[in-house]
Protein backbone atom coordinates (compact mmCIF):
# COMPACT_ATOMS: atom_id res chain seq x y z
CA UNK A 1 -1.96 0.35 -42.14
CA UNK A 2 -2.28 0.59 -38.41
CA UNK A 3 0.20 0.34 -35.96
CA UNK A 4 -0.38 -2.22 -33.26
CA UNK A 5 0.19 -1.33 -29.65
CA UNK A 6 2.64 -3.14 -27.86
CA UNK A 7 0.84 -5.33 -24.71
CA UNK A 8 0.14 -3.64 -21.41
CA UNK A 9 3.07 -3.21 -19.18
CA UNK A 10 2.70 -5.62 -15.91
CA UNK A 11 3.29 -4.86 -12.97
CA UNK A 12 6.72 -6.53 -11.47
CA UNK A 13 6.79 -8.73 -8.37
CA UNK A 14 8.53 -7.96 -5.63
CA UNK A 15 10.92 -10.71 -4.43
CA UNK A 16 10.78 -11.14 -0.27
CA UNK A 17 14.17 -9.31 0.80
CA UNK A 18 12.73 -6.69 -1.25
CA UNK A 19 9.38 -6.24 0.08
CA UNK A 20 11.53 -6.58 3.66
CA UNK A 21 13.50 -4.03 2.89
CA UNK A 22 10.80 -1.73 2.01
CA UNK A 23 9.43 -2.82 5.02
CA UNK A 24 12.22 -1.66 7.23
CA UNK A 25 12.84 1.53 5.73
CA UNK A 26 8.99 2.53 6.17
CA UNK A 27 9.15 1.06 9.55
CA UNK A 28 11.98 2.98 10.49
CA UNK A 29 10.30 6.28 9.60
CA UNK A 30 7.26 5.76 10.57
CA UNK A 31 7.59 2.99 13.32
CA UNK A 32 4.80 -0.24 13.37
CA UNK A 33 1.30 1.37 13.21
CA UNK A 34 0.76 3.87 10.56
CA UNK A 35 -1.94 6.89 10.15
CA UNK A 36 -4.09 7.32 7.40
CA UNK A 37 -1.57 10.69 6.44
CA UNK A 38 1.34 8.30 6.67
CA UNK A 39 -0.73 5.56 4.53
CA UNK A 40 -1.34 7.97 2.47
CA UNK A 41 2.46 9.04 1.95
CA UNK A 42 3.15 5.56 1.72
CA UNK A 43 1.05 4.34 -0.95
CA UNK A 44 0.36 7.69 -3.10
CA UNK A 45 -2.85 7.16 -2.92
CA UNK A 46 -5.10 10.06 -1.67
CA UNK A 47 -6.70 9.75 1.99
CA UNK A 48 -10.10 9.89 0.23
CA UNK A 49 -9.05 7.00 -1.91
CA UNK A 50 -7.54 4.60 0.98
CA UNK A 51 -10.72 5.40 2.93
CA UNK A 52 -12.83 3.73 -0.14
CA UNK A 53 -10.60 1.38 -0.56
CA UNK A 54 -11.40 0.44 3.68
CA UNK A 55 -15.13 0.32 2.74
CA UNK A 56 -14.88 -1.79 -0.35
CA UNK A 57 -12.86 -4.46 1.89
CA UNK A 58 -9.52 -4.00 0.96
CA UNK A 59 -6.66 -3.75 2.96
CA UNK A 60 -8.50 -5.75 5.10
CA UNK A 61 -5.48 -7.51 6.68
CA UNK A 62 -3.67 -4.64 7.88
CA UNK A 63 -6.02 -1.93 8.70
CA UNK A 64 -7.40 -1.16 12.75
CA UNK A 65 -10.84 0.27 12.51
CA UNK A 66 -12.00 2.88 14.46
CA UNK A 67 -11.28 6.24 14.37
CA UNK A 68 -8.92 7.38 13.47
CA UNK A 69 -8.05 4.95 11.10
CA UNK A 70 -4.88 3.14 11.80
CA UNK A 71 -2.97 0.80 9.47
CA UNK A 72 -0.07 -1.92 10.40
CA UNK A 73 2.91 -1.14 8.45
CA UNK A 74 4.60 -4.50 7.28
CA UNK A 75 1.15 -5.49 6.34
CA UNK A 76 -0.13 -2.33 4.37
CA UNK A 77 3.07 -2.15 2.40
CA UNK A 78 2.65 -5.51 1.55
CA UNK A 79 -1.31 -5.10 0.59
CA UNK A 80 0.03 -2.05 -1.36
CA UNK A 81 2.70 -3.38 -3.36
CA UNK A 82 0.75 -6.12 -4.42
């Protein structure tokens, strides 16, 4: 008889104070506009992979375009948590 596999874990939702607190504590390291290093740091994602992530559109809300890439803080940890 096979075992069934319990469902797929979800991911939890942040409620606001804490996404705001995350918020300030990145803020306070880090300070409002963020490089694609500290992004990277951030989010654990790998430079390459926030770069794709630019050119497929997301992120859309809090990344500066240019170069270098630059990212808004409360809005990138926001995007990221999601």
């Amino acid at each position: 008889m096979r075992r069934r596999l319990p469902p797929a874990a979800t991911t939890p939702e942040l409620t606001d104070p804490e996404l705001q607190q995350i918020t300030r504590l990145v803020q306070d390291k880090y300070g409002p506009i963020l490089s694609i290093d500290q992004a990277s740091e951030i989010s654990k994602l790998a430079k390459q992979t926030i770069r794709e992530r630019v050119c497929q559109g997301m992120y859309a809300s809090s990344v500066v375009r240019g170069r270098p890439l630059r990212f808004w803080a409360h809005r990138l940890v926001a995007e990221a948590m999601k």
